[in-house]
Protein backbone atom coordinates (compact mmCIF):
# COMPACT_ATOMS: atom_id res chain seq x y z
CA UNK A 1 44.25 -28.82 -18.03
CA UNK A 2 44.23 -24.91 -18.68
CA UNK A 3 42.50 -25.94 -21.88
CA UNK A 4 39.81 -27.09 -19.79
CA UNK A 5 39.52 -24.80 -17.15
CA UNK A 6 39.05 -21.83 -20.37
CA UNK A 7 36.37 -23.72 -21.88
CA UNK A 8 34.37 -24.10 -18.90
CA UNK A 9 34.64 -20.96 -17.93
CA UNK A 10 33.60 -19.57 -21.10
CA UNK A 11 30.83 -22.43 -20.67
CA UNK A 12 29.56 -21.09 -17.55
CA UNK A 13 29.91 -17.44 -18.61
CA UNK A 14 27.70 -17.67 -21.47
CA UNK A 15 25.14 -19.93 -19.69
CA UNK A 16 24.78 -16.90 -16.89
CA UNK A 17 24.65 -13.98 -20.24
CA UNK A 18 21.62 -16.31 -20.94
CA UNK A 19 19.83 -15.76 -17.44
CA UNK A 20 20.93 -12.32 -16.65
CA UNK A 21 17.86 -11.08 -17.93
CA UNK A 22 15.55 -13.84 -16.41
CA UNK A 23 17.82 -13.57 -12.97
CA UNK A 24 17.88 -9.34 -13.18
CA UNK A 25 14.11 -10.11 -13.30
CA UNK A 26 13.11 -12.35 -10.33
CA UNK A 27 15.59 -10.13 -7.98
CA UNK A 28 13.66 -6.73 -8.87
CA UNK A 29 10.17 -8.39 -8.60
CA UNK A 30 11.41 -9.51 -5.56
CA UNK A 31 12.83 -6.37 -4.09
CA UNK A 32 9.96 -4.27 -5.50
CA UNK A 33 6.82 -3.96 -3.61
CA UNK A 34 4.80 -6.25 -4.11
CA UNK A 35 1.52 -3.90 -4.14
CA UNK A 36 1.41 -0.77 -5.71
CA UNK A 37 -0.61 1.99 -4.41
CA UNK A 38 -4.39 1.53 -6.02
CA UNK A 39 -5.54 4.78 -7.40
CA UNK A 40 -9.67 6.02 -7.79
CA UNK A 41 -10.65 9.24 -8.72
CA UNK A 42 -13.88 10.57 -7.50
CA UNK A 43 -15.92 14.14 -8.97
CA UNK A 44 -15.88 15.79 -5.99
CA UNK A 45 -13.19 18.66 -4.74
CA UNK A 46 -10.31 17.73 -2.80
CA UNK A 47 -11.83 19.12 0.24
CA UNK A 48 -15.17 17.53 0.45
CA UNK A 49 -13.06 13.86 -0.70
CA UNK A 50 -10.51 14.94 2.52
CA UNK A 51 -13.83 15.05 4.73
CA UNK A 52 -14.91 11.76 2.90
CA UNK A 53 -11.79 9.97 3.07
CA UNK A 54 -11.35 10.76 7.05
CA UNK A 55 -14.79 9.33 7.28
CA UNK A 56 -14.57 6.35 5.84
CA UNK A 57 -10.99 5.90 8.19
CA UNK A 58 -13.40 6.34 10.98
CA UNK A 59 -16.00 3.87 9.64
CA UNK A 60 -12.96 1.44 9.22
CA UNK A 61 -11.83 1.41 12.73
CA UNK A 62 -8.49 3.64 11.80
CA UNK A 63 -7.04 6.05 14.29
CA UNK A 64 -5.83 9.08 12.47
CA UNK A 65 -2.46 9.94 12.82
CA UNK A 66 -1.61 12.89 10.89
CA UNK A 67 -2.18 15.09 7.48
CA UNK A 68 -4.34 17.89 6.24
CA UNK A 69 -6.97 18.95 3.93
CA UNK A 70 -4.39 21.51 2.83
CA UNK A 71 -1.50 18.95 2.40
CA UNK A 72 -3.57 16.08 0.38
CA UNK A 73 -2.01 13.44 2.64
CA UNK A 74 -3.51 11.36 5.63
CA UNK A 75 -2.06 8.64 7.76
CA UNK A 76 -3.70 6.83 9.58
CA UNK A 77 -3.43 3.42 11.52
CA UNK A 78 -5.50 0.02 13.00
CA UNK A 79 -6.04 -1.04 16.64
CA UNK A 80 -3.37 -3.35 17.70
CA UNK A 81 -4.27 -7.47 16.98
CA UNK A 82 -2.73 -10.35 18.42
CA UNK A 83 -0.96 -12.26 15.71
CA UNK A 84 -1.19 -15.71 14.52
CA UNK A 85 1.50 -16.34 17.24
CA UNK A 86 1.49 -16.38 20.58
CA UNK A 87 2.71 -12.94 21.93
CA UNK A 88 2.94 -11.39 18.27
CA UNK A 89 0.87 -8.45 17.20
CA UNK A 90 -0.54 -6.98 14.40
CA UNK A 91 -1.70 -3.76 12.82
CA UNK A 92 -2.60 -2.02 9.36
CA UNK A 93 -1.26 1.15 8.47
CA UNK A 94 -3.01 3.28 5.32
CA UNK A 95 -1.04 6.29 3.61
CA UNK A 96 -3.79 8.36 1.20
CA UNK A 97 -2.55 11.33 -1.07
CA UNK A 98 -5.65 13.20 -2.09
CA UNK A 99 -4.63 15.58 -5.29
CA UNK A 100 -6.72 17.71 -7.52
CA UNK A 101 -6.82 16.61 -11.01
CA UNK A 102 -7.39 19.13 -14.20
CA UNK A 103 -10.76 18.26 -14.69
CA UNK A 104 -12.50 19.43 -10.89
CA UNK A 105 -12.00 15.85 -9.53
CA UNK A 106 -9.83 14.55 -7.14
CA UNK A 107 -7.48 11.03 -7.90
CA UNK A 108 -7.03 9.49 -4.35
CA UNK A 109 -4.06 7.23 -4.33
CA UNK A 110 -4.07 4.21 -1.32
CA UNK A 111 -1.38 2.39 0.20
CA UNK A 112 -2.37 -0.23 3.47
CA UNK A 113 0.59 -1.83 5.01
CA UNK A 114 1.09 -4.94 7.27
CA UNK A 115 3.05 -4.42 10.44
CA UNK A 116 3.61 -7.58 12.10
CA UNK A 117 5.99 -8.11 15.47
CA UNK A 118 6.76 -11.26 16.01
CA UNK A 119 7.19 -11.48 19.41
CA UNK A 120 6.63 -8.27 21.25
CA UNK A 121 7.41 -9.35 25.25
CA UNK A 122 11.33 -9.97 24.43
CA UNK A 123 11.52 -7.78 21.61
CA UNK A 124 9.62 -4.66 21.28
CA UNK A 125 9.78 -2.38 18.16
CA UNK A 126 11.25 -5.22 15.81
CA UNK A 127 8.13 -5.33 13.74
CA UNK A 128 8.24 -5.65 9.91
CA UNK A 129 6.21 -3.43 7.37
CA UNK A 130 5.02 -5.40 4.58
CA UNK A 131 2.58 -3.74 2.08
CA UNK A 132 -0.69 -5.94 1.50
CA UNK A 133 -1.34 -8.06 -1.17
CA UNK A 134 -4.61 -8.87 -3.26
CA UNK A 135 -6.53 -6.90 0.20
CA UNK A 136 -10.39 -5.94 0.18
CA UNK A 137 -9.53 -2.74 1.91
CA UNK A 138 -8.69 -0.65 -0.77
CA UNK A 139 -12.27 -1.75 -2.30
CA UNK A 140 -13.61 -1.18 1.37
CA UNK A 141 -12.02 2.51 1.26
CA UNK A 142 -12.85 3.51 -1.58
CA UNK A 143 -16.32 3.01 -1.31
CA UNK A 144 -16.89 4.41 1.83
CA UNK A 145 -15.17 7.52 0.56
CA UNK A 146 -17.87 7.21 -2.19
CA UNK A 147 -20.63 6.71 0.41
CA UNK A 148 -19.35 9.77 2.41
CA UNK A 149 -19.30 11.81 -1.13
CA UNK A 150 -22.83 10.82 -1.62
CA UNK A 151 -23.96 11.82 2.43
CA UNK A 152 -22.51 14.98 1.76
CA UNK A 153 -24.19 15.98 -1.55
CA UNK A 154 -27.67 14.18 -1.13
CA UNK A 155 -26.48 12.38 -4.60
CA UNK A 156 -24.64 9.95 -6.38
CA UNK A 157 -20.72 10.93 -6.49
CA UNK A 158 -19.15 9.04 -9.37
CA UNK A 159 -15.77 7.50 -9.42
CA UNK A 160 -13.93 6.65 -12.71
């Protein structure tokens, strides 16, 4: 019987060495984000991409909340949506870290999270943050920074 009990112990310890790496796997892609900041950079310095990038917030329907032209960094937020259930709301927050690069440009680096609260009348401020997944808003953002490069110039502002 202890005979037994050894060998299917060693069975069963071998069979999880075989998965560790596929298990170790699905937990971190799992616990990771599962949307990495998206990243443009645009030929333009940071201050004129700052104006460009509070702009396009605007043309969005953000409300900015706070950050600097000195700082690099904005945050801003959505109006408040009803959710997909009754009494739930929604909104969208964006996080944008403007930084100089070497070459005169600027790399602007994204993030738009999902706040959802699933039922705000019995419990307010239990809302989860989740950050968005395969979204047209970085697109969106991006090119109305690009648009608000060009007003400012009178000409085309590349992005790489």
């Amino acid at each position: 019987m202890k005979h037994l009990a050894a060998t299917t112990a060693c069975i069963a310890a071998l069979f999880l060495a075989g998965c560790e790496s596929d298990v170790s796997e699905s937990v971190a892609s799992a616990l990771s984000p599962r949307e990495a900041p998206r990243s443009r950079v645009f030929q333009a310095d940071s201050k004129a991409v700052y104006q460009a990038a509070r702009a396009a917030l605007d043309e969005m329907g953000y409300r900015f909340e706070k950050g600097g032209p000195a700082e690099g960094k904005i945050e801003a937020i959505s109006g408040i949506s009803s959710g997909e259930d009754t009494g739930s709301s929604r909104q969208v927050s964006l996080k944008v870290h403007i930084e100089p690069t070497a070459d005169a440009s600027c790399e602007v680096t994204a993030s738009f999270t999902e706040i959802i609260e699933s039922d705000s009348s019995n419990q307010p401020g239990m809302a989860t943050q989740t950050p968005l997944r395969d979204t047209p808003l970085y697109e969106v953002f991006f090119r109305n920074i690009q648009q608000g490069l060009k007003a400012q110039t009178g000409s085309p502002a590349d992005s790489k």
